[in-house]
N, C-alpha and C. Protein backbone atom coordinates (compact mmCIF):
# COMPACT_ATOMS: atom_id res chain seq x y z
N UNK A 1 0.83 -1.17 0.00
CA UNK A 1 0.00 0.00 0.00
C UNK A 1 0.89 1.25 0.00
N UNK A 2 0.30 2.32 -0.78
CA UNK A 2 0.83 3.56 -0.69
C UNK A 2 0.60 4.66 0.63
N UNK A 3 1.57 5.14 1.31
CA UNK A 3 1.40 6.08 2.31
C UNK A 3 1.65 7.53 2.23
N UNK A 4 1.42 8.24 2.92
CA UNK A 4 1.51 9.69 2.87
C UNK A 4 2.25 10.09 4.37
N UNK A 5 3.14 10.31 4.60
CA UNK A 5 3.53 10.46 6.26
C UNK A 5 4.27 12.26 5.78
N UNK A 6 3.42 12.62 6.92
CA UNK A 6 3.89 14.04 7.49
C UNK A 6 4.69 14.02 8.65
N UNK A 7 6.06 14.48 8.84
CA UNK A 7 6.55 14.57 9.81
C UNK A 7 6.77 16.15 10.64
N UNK A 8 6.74 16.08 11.90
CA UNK A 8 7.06 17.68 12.20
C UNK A 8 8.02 17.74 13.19
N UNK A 9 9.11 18.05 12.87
CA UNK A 9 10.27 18.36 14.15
C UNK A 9 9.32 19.13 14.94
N UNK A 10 9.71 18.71 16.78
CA UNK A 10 9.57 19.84 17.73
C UNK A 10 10.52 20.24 18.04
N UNK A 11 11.70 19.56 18.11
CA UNK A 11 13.21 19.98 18.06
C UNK A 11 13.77 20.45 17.27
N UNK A 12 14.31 21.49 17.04
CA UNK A 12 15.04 21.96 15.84
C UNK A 12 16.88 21.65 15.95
N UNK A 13 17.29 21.18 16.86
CA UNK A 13 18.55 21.62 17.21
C UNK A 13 19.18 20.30 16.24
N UNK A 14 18.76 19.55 15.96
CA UNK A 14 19.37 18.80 15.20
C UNK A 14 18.94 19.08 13.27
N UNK A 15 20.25 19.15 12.72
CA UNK A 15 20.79 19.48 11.09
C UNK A 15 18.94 18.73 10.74
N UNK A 16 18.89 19.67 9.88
CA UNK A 16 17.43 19.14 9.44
C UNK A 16 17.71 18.52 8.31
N UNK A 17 18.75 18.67 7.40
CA UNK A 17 19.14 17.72 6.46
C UNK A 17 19.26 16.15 7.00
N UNK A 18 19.84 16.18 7.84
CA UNK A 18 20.36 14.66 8.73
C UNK A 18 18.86 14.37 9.02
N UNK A 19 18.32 15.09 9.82
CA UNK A 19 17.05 14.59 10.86
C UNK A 19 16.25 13.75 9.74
N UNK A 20 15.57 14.47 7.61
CA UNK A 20 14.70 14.16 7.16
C UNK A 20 15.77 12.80 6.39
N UNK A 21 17.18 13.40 5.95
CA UNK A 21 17.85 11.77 6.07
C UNK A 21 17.53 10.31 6.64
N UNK A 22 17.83 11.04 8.03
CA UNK A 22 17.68 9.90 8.54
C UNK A 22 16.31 9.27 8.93
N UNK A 23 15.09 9.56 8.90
CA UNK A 23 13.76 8.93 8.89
C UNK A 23 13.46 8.37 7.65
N UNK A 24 14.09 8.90 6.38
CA UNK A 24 14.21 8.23 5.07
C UNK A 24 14.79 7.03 5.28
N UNK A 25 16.30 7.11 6.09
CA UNK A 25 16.85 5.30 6.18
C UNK A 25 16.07 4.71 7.51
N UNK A 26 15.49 5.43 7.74
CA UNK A 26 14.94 4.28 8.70
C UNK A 26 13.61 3.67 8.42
N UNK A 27 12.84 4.18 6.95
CA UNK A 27 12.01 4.15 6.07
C UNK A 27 12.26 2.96 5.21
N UNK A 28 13.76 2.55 5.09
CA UNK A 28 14.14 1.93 3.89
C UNK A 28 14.17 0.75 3.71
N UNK A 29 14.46 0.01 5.00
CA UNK A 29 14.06 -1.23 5.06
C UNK A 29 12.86 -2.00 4.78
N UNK A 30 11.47 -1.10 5.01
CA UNK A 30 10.46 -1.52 4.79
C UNK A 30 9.62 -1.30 3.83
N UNK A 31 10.56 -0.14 2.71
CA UNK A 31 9.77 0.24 1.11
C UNK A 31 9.87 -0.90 0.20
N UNK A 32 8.64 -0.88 -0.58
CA UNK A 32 8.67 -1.72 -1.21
C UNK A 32 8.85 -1.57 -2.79
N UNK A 33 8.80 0.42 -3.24
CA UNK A 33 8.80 1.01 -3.71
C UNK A 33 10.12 1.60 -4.42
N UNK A 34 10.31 1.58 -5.92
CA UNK A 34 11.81 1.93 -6.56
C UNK A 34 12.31 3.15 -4.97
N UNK A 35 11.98 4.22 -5.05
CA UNK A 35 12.53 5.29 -4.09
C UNK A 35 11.66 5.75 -3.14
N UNK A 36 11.98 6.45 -1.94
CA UNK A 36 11.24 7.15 -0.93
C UNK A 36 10.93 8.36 -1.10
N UNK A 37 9.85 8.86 -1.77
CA UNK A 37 10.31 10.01 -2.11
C UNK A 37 9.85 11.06 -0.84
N UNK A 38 10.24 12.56 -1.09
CA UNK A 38 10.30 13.21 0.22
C UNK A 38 10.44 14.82 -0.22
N UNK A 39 9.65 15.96 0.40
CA UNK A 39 9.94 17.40 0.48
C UNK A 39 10.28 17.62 1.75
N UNK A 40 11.02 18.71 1.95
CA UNK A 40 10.82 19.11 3.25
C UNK A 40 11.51 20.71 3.38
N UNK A 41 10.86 21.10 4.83
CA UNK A 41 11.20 22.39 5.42
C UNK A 41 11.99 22.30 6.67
N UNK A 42 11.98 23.33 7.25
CA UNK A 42 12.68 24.04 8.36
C UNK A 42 12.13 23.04 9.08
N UNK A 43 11.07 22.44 9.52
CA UNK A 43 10.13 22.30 11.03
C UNK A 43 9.45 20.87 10.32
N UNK A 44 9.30 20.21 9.10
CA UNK A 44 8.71 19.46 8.84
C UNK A 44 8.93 18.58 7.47
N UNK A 45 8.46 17.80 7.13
CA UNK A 45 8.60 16.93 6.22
C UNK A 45 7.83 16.11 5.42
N UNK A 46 7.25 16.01 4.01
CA UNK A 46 6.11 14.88 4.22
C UNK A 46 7.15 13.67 2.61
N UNK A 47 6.53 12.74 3.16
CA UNK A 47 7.16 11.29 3.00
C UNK A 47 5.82 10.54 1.92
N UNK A 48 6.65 9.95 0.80
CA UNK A 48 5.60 9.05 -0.09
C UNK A 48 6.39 7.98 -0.44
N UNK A 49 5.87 6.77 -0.06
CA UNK A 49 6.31 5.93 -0.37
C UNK A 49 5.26 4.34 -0.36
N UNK A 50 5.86 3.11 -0.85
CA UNK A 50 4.86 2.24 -0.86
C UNK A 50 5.66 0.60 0.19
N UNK A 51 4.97 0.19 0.66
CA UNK A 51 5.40 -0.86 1.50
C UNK A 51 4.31 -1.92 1.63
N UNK A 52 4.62 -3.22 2.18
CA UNK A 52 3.83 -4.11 2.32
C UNK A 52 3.33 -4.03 3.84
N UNK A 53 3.61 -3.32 4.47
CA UNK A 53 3.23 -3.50 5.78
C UNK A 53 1.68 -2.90 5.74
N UNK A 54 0.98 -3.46 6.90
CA UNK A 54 -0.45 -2.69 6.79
C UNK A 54 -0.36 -2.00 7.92
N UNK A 55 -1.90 -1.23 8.08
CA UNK A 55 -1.71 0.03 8.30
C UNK A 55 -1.32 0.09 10.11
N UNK A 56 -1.72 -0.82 10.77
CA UNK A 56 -1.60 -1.27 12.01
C UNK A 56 -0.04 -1.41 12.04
N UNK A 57 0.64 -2.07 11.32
CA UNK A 57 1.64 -2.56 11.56
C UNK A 57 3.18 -1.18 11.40
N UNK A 58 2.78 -0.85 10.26
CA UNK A 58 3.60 0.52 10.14
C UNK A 58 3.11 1.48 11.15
N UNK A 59 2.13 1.96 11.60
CA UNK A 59 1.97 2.50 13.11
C UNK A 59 3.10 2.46 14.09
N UNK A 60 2.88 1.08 14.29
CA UNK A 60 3.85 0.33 15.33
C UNK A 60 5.35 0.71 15.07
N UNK A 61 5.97 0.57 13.70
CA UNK A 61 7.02 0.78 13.31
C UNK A 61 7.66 2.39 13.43
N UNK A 62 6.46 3.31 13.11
CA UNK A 62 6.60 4.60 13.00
C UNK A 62 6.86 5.06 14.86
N UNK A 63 6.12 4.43 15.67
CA UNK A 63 6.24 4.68 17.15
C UNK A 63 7.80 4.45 17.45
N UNK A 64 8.23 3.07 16.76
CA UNK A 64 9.40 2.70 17.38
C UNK A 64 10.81 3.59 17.24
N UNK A 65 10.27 4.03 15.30
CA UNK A 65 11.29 5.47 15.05
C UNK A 65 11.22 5.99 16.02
N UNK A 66 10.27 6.91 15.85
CA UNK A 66 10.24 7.73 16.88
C UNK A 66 10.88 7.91 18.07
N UNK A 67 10.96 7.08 18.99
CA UNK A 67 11.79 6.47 19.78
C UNK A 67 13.09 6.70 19.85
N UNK A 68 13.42 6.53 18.83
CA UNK A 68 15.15 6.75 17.88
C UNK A 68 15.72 8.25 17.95
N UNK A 69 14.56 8.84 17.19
CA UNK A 69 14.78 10.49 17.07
C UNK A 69 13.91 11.54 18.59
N UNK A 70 14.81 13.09 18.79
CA UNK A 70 15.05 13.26 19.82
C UNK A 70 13.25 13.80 20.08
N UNK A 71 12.21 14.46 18.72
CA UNK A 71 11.37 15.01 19.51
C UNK A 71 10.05 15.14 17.65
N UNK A 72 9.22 13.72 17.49
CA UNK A 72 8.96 14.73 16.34
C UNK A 72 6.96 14.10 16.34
N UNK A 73 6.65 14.55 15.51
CA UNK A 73 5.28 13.76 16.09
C UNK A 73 4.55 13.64 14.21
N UNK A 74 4.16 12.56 14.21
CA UNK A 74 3.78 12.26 12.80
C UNK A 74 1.88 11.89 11.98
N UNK A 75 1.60 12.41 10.96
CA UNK A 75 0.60 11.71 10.53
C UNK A 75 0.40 11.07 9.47
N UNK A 76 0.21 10.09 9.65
CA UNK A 76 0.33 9.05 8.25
C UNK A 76 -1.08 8.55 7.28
N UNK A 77 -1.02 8.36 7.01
CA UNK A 77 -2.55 7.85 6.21
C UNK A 77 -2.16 7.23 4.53
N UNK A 78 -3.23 6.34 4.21
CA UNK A 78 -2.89 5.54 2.79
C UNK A 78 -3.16 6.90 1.67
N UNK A 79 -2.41 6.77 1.03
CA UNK A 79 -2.35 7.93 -0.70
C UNK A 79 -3.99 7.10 -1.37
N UNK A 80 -4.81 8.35 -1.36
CA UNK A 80 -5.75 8.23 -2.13
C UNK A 80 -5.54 8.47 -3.64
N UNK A 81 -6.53 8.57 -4.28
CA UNK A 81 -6.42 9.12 -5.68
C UNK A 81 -6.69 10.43 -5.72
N UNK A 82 -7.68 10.87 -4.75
CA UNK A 82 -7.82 12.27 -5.02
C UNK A 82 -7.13 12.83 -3.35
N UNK A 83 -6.59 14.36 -4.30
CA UNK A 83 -5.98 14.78 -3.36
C UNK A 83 -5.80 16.41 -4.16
N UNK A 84 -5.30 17.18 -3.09
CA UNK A 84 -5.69 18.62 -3.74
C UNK A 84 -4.29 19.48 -2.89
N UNK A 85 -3.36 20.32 -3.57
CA UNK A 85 -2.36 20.51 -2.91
C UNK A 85 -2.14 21.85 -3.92
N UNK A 86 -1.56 22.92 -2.93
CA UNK A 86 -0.98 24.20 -4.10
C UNK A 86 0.26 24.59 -4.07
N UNK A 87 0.93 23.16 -3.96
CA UNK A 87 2.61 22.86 -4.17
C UNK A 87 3.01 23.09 -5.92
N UNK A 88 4.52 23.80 -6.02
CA UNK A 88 4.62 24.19 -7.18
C UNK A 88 4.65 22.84 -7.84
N UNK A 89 4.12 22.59 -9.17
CA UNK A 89 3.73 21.31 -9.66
C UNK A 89 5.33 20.66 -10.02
N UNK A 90 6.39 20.94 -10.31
CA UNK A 90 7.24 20.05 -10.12
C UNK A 90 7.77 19.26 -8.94
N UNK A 91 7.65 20.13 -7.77
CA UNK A 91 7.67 19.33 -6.41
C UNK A 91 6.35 18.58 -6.05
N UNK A 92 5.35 18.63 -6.83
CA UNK A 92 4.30 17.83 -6.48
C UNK A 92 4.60 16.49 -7.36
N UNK A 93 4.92 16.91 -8.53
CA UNK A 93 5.44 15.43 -9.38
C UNK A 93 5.94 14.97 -9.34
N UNK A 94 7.36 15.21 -8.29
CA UNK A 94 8.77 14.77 -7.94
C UNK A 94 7.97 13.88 -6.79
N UNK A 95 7.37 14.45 -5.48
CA UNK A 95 6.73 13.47 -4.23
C UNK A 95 6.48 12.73 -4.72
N UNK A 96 5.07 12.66 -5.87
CA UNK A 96 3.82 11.74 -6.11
C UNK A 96 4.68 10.51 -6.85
N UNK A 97 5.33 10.78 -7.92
CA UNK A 97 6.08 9.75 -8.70
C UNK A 97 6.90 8.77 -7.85
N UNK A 98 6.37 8.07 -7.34
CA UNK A 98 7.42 6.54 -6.85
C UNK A 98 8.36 5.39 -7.68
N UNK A 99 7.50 5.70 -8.57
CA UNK A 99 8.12 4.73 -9.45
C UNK A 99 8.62 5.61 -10.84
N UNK A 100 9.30 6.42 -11.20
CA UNK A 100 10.01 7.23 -12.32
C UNK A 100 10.39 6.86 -13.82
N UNK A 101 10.88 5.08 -13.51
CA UNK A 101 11.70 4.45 -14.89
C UNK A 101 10.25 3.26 -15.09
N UNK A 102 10.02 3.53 -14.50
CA UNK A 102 7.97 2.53 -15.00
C UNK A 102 7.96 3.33 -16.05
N UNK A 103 7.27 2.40 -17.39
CA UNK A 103 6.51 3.51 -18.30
C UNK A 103 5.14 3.37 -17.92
N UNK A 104 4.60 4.51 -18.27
CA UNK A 104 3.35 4.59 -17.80
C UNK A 104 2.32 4.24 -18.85
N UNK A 105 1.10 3.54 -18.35
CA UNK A 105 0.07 3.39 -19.43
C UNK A 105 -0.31 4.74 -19.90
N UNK A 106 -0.74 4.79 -21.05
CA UNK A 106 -1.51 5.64 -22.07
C UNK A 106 -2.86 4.92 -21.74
N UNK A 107 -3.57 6.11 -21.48
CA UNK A 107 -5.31 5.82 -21.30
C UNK A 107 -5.33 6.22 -22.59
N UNK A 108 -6.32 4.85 -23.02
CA UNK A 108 -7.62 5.06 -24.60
C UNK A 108 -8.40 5.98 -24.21
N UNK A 109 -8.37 6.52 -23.09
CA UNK A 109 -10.24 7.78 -22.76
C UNK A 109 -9.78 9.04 -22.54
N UNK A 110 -7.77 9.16 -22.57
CA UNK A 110 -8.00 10.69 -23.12
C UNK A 110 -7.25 10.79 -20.73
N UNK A 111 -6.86 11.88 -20.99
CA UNK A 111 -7.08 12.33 -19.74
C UNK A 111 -8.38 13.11 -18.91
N UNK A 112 -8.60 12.71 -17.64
CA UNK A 112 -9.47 13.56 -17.27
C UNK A 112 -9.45 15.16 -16.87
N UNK A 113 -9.42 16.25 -17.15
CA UNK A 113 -9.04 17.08 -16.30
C UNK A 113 -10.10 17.89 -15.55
N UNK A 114 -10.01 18.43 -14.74
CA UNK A 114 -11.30 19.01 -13.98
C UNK A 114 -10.80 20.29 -15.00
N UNK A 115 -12.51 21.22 -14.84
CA UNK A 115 -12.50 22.39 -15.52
C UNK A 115 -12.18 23.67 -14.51
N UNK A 116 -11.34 24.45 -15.04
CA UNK A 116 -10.84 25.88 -14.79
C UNK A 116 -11.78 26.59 -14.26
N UNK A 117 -11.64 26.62 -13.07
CA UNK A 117 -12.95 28.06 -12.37
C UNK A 117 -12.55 29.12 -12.45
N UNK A 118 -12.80 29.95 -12.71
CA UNK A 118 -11.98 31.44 -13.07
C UNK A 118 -12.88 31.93 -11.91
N UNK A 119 -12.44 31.72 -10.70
CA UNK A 119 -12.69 32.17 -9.46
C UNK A 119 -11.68 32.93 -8.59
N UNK A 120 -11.40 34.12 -8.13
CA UNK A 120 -10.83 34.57 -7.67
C UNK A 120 -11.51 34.74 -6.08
N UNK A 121 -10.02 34.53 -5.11
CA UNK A 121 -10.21 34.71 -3.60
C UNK A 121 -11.77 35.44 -3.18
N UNK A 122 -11.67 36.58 -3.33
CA UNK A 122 -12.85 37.08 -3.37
C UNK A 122 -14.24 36.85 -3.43
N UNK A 123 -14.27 36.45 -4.77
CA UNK A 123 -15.39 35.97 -5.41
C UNK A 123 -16.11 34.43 -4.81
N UNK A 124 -14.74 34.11 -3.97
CA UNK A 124 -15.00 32.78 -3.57
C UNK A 124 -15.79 32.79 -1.97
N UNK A 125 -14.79 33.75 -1.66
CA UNK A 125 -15.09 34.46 0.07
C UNK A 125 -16.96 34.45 -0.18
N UNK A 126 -17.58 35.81 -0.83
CA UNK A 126 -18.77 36.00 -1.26
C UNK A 126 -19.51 34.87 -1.93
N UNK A 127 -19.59 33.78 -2.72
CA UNK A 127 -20.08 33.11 -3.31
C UNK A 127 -20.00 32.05 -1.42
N UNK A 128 -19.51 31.42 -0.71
CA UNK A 128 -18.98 30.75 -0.34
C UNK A 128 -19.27 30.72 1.11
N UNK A 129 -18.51 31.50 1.64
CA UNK A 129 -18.30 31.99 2.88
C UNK A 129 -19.84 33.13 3.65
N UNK A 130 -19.69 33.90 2.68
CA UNK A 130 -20.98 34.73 3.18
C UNK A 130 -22.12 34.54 2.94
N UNK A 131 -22.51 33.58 2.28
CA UNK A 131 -23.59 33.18 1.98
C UNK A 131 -24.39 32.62 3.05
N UNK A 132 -23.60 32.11 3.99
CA UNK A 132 -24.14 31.16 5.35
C UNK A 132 -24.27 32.39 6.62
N UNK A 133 -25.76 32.49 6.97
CA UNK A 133 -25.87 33.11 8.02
C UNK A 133 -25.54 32.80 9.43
N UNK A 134 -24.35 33.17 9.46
CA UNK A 134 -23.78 33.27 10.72
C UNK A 134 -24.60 33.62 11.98
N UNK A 135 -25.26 35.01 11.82
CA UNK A 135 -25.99 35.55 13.26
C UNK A 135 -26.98 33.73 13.39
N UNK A 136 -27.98 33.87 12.53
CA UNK A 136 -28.42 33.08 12.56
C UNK A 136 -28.13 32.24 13.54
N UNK A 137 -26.83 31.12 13.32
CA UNK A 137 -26.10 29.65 13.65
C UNK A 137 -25.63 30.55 14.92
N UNK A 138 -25.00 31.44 15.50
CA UNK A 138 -24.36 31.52 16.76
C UNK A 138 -25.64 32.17 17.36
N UNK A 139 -26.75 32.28 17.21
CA UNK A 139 -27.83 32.57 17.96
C UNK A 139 -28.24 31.37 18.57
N UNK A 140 -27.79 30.09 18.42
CA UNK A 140 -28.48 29.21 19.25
C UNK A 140 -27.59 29.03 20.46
N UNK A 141 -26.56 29.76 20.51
CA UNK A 141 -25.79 29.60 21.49
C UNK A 141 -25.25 30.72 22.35
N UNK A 142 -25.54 30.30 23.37
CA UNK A 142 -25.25 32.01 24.26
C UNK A 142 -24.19 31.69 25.17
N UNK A 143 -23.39 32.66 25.16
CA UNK A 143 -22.32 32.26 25.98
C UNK A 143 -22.03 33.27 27.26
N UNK A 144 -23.35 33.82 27.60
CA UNK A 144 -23.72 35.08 28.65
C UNK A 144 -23.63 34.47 29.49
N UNK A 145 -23.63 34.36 30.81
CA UNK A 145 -23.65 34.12 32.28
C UNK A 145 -25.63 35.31 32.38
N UNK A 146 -25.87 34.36 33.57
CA UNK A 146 -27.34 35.04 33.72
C UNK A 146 -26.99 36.71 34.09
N UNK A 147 -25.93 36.31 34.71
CA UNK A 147 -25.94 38.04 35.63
C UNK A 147 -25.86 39.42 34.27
N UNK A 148 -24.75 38.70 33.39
CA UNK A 148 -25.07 39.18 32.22
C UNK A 148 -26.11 39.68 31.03
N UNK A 149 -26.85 38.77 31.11
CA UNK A 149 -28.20 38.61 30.71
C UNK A 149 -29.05 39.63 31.19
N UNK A 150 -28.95 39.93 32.41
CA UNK A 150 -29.71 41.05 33.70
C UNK A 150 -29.03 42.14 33.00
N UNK A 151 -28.13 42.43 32.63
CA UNK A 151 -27.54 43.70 32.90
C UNK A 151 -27.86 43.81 31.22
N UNK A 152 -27.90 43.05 30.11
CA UNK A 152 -28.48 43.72 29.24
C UNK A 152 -29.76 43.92 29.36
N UNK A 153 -30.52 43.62 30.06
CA UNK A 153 -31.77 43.96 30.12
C UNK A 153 -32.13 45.32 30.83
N UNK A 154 -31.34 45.39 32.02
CA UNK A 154 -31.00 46.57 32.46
C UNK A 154 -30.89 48.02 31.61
N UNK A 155 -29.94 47.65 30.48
CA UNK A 155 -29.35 48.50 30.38
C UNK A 155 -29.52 48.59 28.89
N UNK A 156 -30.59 47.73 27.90
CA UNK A 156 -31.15 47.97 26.59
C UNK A 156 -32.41 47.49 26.56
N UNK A 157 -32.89 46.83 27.87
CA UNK A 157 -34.66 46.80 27.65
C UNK A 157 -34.54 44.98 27.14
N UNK A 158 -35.85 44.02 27.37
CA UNK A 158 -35.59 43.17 27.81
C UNK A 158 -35.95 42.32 25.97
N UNK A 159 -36.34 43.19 25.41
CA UNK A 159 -36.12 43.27 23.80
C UNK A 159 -35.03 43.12 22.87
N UNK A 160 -34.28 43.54 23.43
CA UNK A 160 -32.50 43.59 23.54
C UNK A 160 -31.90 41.56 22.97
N UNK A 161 -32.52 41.44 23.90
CA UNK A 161 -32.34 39.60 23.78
C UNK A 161 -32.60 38.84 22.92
N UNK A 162 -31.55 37.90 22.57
CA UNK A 162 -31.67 37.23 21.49
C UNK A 162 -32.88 35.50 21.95
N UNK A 163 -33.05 35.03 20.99
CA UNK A 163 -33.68 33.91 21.24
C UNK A 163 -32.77 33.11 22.22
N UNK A 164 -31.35 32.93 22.19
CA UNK A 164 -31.28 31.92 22.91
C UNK A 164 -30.96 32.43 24.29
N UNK A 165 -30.80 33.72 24.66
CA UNK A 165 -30.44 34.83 25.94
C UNK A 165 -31.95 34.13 26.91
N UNK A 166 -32.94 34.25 25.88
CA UNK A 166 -34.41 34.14 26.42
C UNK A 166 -34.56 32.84 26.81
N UNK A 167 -33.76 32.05 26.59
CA UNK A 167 -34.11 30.24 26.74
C UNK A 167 -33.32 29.94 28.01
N UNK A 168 -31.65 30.45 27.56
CA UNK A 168 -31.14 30.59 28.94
C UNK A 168 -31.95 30.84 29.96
N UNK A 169 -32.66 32.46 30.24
CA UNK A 169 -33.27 32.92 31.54
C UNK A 169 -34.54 32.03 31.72
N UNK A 170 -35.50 31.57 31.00
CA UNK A 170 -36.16 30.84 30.93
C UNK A 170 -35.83 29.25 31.60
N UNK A 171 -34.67 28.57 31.19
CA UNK A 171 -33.99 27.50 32.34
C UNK A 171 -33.49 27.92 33.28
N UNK A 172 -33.38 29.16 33.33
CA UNK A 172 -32.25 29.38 34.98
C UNK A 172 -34.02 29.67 35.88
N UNK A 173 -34.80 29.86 35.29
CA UNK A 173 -35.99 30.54 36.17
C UNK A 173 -36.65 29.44 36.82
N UNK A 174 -36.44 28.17 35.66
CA UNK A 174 -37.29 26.51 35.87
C UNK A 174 -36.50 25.84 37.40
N UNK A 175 -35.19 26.11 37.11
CA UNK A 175 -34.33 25.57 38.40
C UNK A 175 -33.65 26.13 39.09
N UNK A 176 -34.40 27.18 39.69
CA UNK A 176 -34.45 28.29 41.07
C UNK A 176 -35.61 28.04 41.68
């Protein structure tokens, strides 16, 4: 099976070249895959590769690294088919490719490609984001204390209150 492992130093003090090195050889014994492939940063790392171990079992293995190295904490999961990333596309093709000197089949049906949204940030925010009434959804939840509750009433009239202000005082009134 194919994996996806994210690694994240909490330690930095050790050469981060060495650190993503060395979880690669300690990777290596158990690929089953031409190469390991691998990006990485300052603080983290993510890992593609394919092995026979299942998913229980590489767990176990990944704990025992761990163990090895001084401070890092990991998430792993099997490589789906779909996946969505806004890595510059040669470092995305360099990870994803495990196998490089494979030739690859030619599909008879053509490639699939999804179609171009000519959507900009914005447009997405508004189409997307604002569309969902917020007041609405945090009106069922009040996060007033009663005494609070009093003092807007006090101090904007008891109109002031939202539906769920009114449900609150309404249970605090049932069990007094």
């Amino acid at each position: 099976m194919k994996y996806i492992l994210f690694i994240y130093r909490c330690d930095d003090k050790k050469n981060k070249t060495e650190f993503v090195g060395g979880i690669a050889h300690e990777l290596s014994p158990i690929v089953k895959s031409d190469e390991i492939k691998f990006i990485f940063g300052d603080t983290n790392a993510v890992y593609h590769f394919e092995t026979e171990m299942s998913f229980p079992e590489l767990k176990i293995y990944l704990d025992l690294v761990s163990k090895d190295f001084d401070d890092f904490t990991y998430f792993l999961f099997p490589k789906g088919r779909n996946f969505a990333s806004n890595m510059e596309k040669q470092n995305l093709n360099h990870l994803m490719d495990l196998y490089p000197n494979k030739k690859k089949r030619k599909s008879k049906k053509g490639i699939f490609e999804l179609p171009k949204i000519e959507l900009n940030e914005e447009e997405f925010i508004k189409k997307y984001l604002l569309s969902v009434d917020y007041k609405e959804k945090n009106e069922d939840i009040c996060n007033l204390t009663v005494d609070e509750i009093l003092d807007k009433i006090t101090d904007n009239g008891i109109n002031s209150l939202t539906k769920s202000e009114k449900n609150k005082l309404d249970e605090y009134s049932k069990n007094v």
